[in-house]
N, C-alpha and C. Protein backbone atom coordinates (compact mmCIF):
# COMPACT_ATOMS: atom_id res chain seq x y z
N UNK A 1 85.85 171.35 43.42
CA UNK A 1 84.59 170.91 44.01
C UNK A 1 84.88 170.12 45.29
N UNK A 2 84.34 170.55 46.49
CA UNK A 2 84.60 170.08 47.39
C UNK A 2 83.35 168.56 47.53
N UNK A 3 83.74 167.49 49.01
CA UNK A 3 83.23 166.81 48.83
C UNK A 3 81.73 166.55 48.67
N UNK A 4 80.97 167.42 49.72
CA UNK A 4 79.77 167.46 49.51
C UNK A 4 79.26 167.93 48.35
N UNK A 5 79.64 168.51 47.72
CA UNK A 5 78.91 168.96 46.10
C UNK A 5 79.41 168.11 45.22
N UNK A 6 80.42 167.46 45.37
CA UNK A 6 80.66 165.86 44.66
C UNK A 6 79.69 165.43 44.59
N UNK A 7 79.53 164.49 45.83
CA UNK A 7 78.41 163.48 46.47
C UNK A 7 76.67 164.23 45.94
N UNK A 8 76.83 165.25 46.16
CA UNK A 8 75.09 165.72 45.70
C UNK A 8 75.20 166.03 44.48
N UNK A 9 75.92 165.93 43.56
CA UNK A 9 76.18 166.61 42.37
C UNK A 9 75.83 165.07 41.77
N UNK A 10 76.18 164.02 42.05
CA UNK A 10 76.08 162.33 41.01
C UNK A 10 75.04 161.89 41.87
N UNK A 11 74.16 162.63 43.03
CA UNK A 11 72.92 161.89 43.53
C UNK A 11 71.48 163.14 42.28
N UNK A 12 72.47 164.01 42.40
CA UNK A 12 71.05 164.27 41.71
C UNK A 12 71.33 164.35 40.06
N UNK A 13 72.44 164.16 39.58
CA UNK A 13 72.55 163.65 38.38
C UNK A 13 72.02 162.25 38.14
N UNK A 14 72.08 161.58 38.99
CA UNK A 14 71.75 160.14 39.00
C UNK A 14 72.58 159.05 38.89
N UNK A 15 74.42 159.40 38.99
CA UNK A 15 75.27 158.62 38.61
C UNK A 15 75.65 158.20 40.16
N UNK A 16 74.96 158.38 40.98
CA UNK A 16 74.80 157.78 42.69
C UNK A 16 73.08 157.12 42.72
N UNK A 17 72.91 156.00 42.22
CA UNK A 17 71.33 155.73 41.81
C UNK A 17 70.58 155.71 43.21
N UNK A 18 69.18 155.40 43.04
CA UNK A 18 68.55 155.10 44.36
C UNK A 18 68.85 154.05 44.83
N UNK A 19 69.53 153.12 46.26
CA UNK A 19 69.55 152.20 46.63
C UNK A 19 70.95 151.84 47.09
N UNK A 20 71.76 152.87 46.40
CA UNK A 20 73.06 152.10 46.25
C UNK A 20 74.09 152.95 47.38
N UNK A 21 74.71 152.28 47.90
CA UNK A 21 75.35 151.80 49.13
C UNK A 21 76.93 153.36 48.97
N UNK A 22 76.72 153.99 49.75
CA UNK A 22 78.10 155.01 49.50
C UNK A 22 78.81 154.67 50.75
N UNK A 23 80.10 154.22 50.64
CA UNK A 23 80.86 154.04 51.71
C UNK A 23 82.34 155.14 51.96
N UNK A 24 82.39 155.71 53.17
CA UNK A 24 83.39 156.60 53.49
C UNK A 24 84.70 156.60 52.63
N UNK A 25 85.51 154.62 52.55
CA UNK A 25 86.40 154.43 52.18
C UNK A 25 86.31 154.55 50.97
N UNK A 26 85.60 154.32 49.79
CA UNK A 26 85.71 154.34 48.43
C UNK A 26 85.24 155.65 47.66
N UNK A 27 84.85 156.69 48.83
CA UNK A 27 84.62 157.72 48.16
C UNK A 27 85.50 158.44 48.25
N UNK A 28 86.37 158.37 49.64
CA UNK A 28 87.73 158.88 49.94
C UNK A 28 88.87 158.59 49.15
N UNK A 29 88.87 157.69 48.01
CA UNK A 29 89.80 157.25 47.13
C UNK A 29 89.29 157.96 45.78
N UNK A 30 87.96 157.90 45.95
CA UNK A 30 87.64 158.36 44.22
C UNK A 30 87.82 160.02 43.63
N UNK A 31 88.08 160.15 44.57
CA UNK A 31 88.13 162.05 45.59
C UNK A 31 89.56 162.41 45.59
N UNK A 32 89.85 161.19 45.67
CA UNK A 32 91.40 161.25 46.68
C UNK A 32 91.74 162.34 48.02
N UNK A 33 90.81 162.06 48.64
CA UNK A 33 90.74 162.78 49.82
C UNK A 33 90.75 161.99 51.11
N UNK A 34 90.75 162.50 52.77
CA UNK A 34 90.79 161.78 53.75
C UNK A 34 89.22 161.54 54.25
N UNK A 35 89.44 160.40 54.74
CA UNK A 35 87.59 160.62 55.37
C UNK A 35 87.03 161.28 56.14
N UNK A 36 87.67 162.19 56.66
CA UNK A 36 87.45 163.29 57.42
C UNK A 36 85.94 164.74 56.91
N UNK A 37 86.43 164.86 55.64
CA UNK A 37 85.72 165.41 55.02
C UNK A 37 84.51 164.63 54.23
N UNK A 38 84.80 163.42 53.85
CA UNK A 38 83.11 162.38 53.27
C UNK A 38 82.73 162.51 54.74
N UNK A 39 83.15 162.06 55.60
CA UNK A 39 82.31 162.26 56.80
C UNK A 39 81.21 163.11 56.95
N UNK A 40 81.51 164.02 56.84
CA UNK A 40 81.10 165.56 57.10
C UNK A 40 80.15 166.11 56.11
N UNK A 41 80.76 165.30 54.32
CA UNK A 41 79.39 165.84 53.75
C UNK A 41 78.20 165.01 53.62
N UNK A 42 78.49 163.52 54.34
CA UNK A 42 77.90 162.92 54.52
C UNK A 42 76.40 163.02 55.46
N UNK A 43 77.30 163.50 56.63
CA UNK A 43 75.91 164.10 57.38
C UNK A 43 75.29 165.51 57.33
N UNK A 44 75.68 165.92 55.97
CA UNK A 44 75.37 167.11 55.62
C UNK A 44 73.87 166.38 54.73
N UNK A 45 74.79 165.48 53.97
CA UNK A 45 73.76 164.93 52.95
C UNK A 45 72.51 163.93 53.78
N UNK A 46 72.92 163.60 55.07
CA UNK A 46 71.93 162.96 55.70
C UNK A 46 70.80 164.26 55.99
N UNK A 47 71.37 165.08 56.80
CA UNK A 47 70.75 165.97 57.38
C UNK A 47 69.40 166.56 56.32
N UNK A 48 69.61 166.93 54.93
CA UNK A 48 68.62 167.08 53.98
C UNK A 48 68.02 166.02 53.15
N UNK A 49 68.18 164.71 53.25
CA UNK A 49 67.24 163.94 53.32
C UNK A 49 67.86 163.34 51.81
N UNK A 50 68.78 163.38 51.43
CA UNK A 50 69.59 162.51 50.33
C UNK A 50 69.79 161.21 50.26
N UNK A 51 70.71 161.36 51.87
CA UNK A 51 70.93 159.53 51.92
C UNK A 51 70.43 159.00 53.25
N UNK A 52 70.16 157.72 53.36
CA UNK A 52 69.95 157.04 54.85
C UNK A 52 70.44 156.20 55.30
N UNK A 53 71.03 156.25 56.54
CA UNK A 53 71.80 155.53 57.05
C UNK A 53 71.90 154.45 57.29
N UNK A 54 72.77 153.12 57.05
CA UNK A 54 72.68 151.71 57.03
C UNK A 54 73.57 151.40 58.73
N UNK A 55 73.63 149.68 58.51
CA UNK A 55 74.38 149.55 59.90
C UNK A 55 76.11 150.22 59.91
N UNK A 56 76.55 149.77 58.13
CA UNK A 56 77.76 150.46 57.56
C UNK A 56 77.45 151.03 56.45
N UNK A 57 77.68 152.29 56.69
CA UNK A 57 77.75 153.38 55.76
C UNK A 57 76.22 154.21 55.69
N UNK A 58 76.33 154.89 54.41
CA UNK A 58 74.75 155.00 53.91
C UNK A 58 74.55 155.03 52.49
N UNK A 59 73.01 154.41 52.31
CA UNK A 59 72.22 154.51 50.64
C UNK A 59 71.45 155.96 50.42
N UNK A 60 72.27 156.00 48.68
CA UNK A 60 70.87 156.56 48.31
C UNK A 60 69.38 156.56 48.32
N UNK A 61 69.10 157.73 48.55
CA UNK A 61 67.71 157.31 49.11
C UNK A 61 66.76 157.59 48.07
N UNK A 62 65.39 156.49 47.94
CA UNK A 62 64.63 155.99 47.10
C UNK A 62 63.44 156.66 47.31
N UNK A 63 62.89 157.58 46.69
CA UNK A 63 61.36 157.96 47.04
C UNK A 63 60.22 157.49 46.09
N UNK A 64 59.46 156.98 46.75
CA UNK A 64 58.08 156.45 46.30
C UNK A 64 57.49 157.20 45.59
N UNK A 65 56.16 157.16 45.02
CA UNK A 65 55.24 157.61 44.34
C UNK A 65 54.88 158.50 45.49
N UNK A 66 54.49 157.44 46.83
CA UNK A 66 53.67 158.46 48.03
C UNK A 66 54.89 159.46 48.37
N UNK A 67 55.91 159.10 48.54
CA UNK A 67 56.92 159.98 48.94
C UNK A 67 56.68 161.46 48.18
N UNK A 68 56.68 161.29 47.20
CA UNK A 68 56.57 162.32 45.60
C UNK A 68 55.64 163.06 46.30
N UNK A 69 54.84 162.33 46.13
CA UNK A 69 53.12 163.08 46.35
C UNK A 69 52.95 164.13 47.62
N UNK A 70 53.67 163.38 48.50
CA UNK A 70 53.57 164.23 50.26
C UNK A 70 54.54 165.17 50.24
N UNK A 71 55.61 165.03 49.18
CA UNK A 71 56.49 166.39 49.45
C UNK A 71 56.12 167.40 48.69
N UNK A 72 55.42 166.73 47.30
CA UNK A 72 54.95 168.07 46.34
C UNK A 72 53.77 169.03 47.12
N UNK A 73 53.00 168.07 48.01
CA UNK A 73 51.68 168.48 48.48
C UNK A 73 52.59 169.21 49.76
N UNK A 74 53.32 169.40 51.01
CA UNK A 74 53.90 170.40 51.46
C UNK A 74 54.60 171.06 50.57
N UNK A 75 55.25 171.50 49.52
CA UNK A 75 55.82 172.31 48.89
C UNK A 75 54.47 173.28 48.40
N UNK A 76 53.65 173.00 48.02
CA UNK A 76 52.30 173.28 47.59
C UNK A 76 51.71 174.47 48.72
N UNK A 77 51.73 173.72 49.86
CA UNK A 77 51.15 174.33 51.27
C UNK A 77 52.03 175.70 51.19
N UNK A 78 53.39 175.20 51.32
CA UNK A 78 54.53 176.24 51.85
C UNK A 78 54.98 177.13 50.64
N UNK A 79 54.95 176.73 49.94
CA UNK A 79 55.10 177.88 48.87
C UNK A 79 53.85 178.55 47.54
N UNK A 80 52.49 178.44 48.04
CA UNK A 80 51.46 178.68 47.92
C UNK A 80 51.23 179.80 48.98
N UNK A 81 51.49 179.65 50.08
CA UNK A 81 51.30 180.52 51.38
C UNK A 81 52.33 181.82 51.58
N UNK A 82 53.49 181.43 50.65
CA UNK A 82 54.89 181.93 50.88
C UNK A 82 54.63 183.40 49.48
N UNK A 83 53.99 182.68 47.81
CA UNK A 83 53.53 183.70 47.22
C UNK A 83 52.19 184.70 47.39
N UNK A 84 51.48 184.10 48.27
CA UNK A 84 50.51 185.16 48.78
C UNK A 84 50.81 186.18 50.14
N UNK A 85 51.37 185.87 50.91
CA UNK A 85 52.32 186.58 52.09
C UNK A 85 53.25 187.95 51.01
N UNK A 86 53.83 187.00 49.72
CA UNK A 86 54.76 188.07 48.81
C UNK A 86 53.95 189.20 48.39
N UNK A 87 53.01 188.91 47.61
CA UNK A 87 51.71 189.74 47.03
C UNK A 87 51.29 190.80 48.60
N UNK A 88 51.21 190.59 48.98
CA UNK A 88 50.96 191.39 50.42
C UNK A 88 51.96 192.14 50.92
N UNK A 89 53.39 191.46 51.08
CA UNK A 89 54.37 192.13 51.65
C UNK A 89 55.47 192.57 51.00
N UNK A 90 55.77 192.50 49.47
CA UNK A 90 56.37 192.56 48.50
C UNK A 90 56.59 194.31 48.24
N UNK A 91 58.26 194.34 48.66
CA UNK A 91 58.84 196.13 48.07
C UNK A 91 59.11 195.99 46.66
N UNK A 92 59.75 197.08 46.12
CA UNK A 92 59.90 197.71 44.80
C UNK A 92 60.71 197.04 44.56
N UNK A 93 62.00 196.56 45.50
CA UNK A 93 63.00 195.95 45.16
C UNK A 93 63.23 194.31 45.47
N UNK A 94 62.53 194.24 46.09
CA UNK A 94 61.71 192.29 45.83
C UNK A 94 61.23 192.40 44.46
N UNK A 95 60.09 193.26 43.94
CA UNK A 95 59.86 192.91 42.70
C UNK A 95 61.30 192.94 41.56
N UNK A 96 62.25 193.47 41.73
CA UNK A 96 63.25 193.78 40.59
C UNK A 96 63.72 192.37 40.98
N UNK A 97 64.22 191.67 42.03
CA UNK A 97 64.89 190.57 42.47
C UNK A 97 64.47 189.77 41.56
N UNK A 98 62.95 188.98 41.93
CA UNK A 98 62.40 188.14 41.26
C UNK A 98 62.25 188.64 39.41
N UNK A 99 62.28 189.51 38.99
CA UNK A 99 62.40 189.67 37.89
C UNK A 99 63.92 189.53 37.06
N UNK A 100 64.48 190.06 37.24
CA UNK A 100 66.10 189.67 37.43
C UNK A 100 66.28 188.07 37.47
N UNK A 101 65.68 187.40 38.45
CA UNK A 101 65.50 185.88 38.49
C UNK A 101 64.78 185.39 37.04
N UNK A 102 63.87 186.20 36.44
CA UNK A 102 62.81 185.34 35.68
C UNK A 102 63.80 185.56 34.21
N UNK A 103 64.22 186.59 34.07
CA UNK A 103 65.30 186.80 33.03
C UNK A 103 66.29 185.90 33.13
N UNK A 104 66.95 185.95 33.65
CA UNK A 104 67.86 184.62 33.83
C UNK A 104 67.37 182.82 33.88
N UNK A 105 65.99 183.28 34.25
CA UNK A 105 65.45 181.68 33.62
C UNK A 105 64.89 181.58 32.35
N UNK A 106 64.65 183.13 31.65
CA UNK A 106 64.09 182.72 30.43
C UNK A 106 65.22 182.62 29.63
N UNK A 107 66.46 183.31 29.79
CA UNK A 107 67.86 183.29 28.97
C UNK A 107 68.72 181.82 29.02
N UNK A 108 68.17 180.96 30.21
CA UNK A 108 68.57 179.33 30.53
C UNK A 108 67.59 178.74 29.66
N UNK A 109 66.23 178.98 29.78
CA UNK A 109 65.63 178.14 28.60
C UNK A 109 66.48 178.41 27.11
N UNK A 110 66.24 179.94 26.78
CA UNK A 110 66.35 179.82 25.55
C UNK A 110 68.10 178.97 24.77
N UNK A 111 68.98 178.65 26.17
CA UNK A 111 69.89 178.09 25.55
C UNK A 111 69.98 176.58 26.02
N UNK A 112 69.29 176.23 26.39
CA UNK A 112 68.72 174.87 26.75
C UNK A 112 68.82 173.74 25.42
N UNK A 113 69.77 172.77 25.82
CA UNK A 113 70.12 172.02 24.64
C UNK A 113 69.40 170.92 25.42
N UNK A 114 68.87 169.77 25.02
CA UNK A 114 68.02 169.13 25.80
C UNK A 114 68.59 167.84 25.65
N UNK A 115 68.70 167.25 27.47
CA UNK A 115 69.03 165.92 27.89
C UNK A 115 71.07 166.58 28.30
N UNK A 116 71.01 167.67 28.01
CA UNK A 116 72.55 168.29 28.33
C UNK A 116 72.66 168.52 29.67
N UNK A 117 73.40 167.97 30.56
CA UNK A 117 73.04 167.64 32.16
C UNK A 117 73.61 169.56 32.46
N UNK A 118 74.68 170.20 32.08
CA UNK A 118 74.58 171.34 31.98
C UNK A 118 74.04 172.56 32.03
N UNK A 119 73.60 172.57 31.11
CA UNK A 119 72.05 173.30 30.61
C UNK A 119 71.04 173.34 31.34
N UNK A 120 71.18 172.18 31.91
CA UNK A 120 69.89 171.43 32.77
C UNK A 120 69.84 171.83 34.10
N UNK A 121 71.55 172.00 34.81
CA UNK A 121 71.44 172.37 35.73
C UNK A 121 71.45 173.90 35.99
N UNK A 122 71.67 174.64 35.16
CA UNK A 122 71.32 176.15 34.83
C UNK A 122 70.17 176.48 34.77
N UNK A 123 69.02 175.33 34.38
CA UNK A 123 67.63 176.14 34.37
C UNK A 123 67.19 176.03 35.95
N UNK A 124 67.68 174.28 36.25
CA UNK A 124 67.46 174.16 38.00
C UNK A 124 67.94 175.10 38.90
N UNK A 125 68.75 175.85 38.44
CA UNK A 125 69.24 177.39 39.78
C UNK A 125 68.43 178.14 39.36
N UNK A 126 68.44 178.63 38.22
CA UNK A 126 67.80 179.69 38.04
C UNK A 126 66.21 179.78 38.37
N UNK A 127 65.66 178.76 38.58
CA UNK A 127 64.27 178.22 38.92
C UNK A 127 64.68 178.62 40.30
N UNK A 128 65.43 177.83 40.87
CA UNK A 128 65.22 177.50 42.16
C UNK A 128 65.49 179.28 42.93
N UNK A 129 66.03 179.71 42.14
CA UNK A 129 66.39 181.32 42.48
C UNK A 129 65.36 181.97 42.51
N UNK A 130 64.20 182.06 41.40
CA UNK A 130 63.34 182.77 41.32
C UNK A 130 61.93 182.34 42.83
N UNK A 131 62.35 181.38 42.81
CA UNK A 131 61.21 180.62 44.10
C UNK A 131 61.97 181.63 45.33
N UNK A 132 63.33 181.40 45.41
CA UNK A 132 63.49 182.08 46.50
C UNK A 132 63.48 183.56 46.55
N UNK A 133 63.22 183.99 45.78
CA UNK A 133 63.17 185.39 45.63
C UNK A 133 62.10 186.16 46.36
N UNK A 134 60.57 184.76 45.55
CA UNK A 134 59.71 184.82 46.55
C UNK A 134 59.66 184.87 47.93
N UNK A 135 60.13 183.99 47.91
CA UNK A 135 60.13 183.63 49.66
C UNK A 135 60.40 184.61 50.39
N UNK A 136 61.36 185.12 49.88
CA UNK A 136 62.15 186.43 50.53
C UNK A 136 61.10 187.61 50.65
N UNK A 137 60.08 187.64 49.44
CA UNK A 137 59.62 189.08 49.72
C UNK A 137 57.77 188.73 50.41
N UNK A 138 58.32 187.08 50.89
CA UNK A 138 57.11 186.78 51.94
C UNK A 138 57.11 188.03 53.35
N UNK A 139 58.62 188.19 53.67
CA UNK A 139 58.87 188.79 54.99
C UNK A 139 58.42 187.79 56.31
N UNK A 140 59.03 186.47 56.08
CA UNK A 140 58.75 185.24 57.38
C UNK A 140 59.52 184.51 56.62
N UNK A 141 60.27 185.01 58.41
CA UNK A 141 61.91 184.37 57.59
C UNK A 141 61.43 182.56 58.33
N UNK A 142 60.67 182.01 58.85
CA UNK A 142 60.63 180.96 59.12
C UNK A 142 60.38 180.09 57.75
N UNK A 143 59.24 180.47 57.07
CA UNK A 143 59.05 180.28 56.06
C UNK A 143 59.97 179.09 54.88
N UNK A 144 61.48 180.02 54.95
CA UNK A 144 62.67 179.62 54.08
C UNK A 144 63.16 178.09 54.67
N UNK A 145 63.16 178.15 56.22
CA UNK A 145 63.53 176.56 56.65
C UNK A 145 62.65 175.71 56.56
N UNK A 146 61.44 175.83 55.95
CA UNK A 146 60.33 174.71 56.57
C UNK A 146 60.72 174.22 54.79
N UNK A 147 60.33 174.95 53.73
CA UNK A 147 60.45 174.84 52.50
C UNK A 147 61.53 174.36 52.71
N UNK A 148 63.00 174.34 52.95
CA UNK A 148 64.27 173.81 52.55
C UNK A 148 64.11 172.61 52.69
N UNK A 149 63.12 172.46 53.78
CA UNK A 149 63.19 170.71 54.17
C UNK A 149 62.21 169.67 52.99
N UNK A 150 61.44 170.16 52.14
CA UNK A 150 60.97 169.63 51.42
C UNK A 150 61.22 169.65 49.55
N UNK A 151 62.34 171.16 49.78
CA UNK A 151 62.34 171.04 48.11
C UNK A 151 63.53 169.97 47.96
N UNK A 152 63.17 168.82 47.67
CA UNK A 152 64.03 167.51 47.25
C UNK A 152 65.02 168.01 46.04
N UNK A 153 65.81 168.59 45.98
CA UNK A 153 66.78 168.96 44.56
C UNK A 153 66.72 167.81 43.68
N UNK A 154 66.99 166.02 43.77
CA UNK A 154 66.69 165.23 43.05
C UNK A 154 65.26 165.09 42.33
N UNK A 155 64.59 165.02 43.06
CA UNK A 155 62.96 165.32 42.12
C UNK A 155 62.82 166.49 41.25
N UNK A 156 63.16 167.63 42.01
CA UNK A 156 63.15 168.55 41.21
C UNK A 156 63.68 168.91 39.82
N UNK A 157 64.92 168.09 39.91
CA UNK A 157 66.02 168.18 38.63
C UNK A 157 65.57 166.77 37.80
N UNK A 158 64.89 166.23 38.52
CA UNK A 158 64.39 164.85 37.67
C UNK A 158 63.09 165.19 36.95
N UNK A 159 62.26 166.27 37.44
CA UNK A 159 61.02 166.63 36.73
C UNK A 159 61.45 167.51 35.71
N UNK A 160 62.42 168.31 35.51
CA UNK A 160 62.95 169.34 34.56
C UNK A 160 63.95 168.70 33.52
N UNK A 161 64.32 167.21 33.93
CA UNK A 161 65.47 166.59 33.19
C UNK A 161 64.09 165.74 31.90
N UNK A 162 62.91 165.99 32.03
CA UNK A 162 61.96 165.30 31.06
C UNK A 162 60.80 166.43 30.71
N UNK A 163 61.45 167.62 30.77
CA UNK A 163 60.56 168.61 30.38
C UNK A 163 60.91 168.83 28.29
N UNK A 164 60.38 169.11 27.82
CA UNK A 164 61.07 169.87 26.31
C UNK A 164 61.02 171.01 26.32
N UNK A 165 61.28 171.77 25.20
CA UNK A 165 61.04 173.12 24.95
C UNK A 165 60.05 173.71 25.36
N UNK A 166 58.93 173.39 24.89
CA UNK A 166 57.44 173.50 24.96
C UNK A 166 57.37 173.66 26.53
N UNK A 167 57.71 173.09 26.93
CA UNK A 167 57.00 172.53 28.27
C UNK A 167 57.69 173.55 29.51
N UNK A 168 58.97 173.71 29.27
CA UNK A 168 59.83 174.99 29.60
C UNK A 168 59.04 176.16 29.79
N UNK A 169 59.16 176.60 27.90
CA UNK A 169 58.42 178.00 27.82
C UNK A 169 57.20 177.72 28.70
N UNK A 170 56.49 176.80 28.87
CA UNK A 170 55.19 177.20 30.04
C UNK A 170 55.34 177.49 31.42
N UNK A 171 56.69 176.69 31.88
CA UNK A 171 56.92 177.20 33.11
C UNK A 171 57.27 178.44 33.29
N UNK A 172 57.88 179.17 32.53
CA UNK A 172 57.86 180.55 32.28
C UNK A 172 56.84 181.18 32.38
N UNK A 173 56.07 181.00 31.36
CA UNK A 173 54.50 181.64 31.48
C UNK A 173 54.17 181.45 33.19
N UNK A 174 54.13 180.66 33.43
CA UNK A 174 52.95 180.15 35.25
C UNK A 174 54.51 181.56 36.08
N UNK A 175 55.66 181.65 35.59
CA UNK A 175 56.22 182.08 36.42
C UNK A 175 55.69 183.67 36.18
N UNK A 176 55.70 184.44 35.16
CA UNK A 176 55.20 185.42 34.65
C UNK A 176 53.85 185.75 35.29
N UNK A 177 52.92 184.28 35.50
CA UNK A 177 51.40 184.98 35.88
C UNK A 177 51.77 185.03 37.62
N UNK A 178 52.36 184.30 38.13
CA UNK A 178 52.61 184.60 39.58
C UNK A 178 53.22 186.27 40.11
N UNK A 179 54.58 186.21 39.11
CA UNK A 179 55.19 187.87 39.33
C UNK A 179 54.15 188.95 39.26
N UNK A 180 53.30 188.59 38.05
CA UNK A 180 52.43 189.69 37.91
C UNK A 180 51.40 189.50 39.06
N UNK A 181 50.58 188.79 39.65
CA UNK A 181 50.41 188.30 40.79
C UNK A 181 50.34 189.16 42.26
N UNK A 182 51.56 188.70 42.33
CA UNK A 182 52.85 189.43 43.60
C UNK A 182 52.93 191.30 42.94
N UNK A 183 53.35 191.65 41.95
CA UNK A 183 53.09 192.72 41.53
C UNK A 183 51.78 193.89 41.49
N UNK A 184 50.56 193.06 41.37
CA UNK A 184 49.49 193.79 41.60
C UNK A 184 48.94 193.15 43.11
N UNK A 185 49.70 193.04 43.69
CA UNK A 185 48.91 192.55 45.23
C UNK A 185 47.86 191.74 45.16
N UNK A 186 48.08 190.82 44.75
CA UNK A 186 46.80 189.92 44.38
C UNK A 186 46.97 188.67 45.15
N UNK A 187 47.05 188.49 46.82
CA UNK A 187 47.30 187.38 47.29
C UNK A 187 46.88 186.03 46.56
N UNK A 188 45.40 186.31 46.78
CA UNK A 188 44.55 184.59 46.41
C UNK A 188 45.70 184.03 44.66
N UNK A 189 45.29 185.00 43.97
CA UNK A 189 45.59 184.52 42.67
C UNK A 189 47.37 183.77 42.48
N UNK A 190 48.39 184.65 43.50
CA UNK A 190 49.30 184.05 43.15
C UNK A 190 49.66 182.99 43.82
N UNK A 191 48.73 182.58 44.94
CA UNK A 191 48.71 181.58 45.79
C UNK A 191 48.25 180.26 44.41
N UNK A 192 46.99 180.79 44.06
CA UNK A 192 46.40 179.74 43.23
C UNK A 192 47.23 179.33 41.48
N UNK A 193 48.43 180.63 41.40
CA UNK A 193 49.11 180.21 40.40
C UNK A 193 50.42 179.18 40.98
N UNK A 194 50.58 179.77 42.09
CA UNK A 194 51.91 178.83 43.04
C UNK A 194 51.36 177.39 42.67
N UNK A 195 50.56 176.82 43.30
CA UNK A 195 49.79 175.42 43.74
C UNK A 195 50.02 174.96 42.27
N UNK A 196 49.49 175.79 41.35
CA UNK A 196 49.44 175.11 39.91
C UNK A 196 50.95 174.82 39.59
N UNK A 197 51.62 175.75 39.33
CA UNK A 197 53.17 175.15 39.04
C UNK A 197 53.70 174.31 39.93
N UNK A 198 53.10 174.33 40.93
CA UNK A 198 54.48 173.01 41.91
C UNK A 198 53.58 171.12 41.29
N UNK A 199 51.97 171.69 41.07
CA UNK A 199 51.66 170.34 40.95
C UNK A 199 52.06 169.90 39.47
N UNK A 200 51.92 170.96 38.81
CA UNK A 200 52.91 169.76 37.23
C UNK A 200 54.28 169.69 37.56
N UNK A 201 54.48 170.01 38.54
CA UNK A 201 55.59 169.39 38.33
C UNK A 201 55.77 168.28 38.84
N UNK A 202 54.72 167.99 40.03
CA UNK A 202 54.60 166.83 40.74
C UNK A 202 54.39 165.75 39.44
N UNK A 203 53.25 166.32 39.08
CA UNK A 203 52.46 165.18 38.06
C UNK A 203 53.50 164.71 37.22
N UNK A 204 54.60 165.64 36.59
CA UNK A 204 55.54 165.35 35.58
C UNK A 204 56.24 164.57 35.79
N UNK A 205 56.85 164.64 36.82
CA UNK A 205 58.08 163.33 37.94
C UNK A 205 57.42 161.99 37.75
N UNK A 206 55.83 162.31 38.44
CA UNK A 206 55.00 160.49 38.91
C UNK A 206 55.12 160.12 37.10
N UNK A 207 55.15 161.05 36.31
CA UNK A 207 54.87 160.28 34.80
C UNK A 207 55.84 159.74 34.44
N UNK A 208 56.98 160.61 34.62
CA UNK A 208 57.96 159.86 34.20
C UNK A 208 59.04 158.61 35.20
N UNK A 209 57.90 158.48 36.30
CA UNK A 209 58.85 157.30 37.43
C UNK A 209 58.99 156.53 36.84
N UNK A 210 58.46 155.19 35.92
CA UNK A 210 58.83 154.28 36.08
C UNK A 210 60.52 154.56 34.87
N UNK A 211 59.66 155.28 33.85
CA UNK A 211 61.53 156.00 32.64
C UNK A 211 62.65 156.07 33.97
N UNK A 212 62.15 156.73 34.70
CA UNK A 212 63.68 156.94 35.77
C UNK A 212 64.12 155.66 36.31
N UNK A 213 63.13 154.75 37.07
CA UNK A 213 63.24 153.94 37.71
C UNK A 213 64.35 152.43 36.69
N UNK A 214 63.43 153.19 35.21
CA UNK A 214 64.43 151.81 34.26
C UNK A 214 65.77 152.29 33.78
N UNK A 215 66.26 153.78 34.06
CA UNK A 215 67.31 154.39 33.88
C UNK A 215 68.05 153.77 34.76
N UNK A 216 67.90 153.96 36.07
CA UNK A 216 68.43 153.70 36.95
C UNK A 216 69.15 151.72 37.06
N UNK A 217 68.18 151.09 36.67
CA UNK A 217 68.51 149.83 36.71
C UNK A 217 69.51 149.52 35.48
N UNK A 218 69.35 150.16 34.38
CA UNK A 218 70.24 149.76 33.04
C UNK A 218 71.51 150.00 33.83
N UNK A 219 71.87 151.62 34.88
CA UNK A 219 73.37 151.93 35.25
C UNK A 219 73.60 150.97 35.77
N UNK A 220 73.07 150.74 36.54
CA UNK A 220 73.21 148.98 37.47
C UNK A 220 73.80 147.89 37.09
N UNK A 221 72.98 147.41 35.68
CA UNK A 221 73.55 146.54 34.97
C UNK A 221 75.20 146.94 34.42
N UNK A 222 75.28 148.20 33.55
CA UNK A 222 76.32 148.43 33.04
C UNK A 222 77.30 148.33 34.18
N UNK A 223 77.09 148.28 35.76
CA UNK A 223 78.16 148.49 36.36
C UNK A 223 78.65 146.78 37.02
């Protein structure tokens, strides 16, 4: 594992909390690497909106309730717009893509051991795969950069890290009524199934902020 998938790998696990201070030199030891490379995934990790920059070094970065709210609500815009463009512009073999995707997220649920950071991050690709699948059979390739800038991987993996079984199998279902959706050319509807899945998930995160927020402070203490 190189450094940048280090560094984003314990920010969105959460073992890099919100607030807390990452410095070149002590990551370059924990790595055992030169700073040459934290450098580098550093402003990789600046560049997508992970960490922010101090006078020395940079923190993890802390998002608000409003923060939550304004990125779910552009994710909403952009990938609401992105499954009705699909439904419209969607080939034979976009549909196999995204299906192919939905199998592989229903085969991550069904082995989904829960609170298993593992597991956990297998349903988060495979999710995050099937979104892009969409995107892809939007045919606007601008589309893919505007979305990159808002799907937060930490929120995202933080709303799925307090999902259960139950709650899984439904995201499945909302993913199922969208494909079918995109499948019968049905712009409006898979637009209006998009909006619905990105906002529970919004809603799911704001429920469980303050659980995260006291997670976060116990590591604190223990450290």
């Amino acid at each position: 594992m190189d450094a940048y998938e280090f560094i984003r790998d314990a920010i969105i696990e959460g073992k890099f909390v919100p607030g807390m201070r990452l410095a070149e030199e002590s990551l370059a030891k924990e790595m055992n690497l030169s700073r040459t490379p934290i450098r580098e995934a550093i402003k990789q990790l600046e560049a997508e909106g992970l960490v922010i920059p101090l006078k020395r070094g940079v923190s993890v970065r802390h998002f608000t309730k409003d923060d939550i709210r304004q990125i779910y609500d552009l994710r909403t815009l952009l990938e609401g717009y992105a499954a009705s463009q699909a439904a419209i512009h969607r080939t034979e073999n976009d549909l196999l893509e995204m299906e192919r995707a939905n199998i592989l997220y229903e085969e991550a649920i069904s082995q989904y051991v829960e609170s298993d950071m593992e597991s956990l991050k297998d349903i988060v690709q495979v999710n995050q795969k099937f979104h892009e699948t969409i995107v892809n059979a939007s045919k606007n390739e601008h589309i893919h950069f505007h979305i990159s800038k808002v799907v937060v991987v930490p929120i995202v993996f933080r709303s799925f890290y307090w999902y259960n079984s139950f709650q899984l199998k439904q995201s499945l279902e909302v993913h199922k009524t969208i494909l079918e959706a995109i499948k019968n050319r049905e712009p409006e509807r898979a637009r209006i199934a998009m909006h619905e899945h990105i906002y529970q998930g919004r809603d799911h995160v704001l429920k469980h902020l303050e659980q995260i927020k006291n997670i976060h402070l116990l590591k604190e203490e223990v450290k």
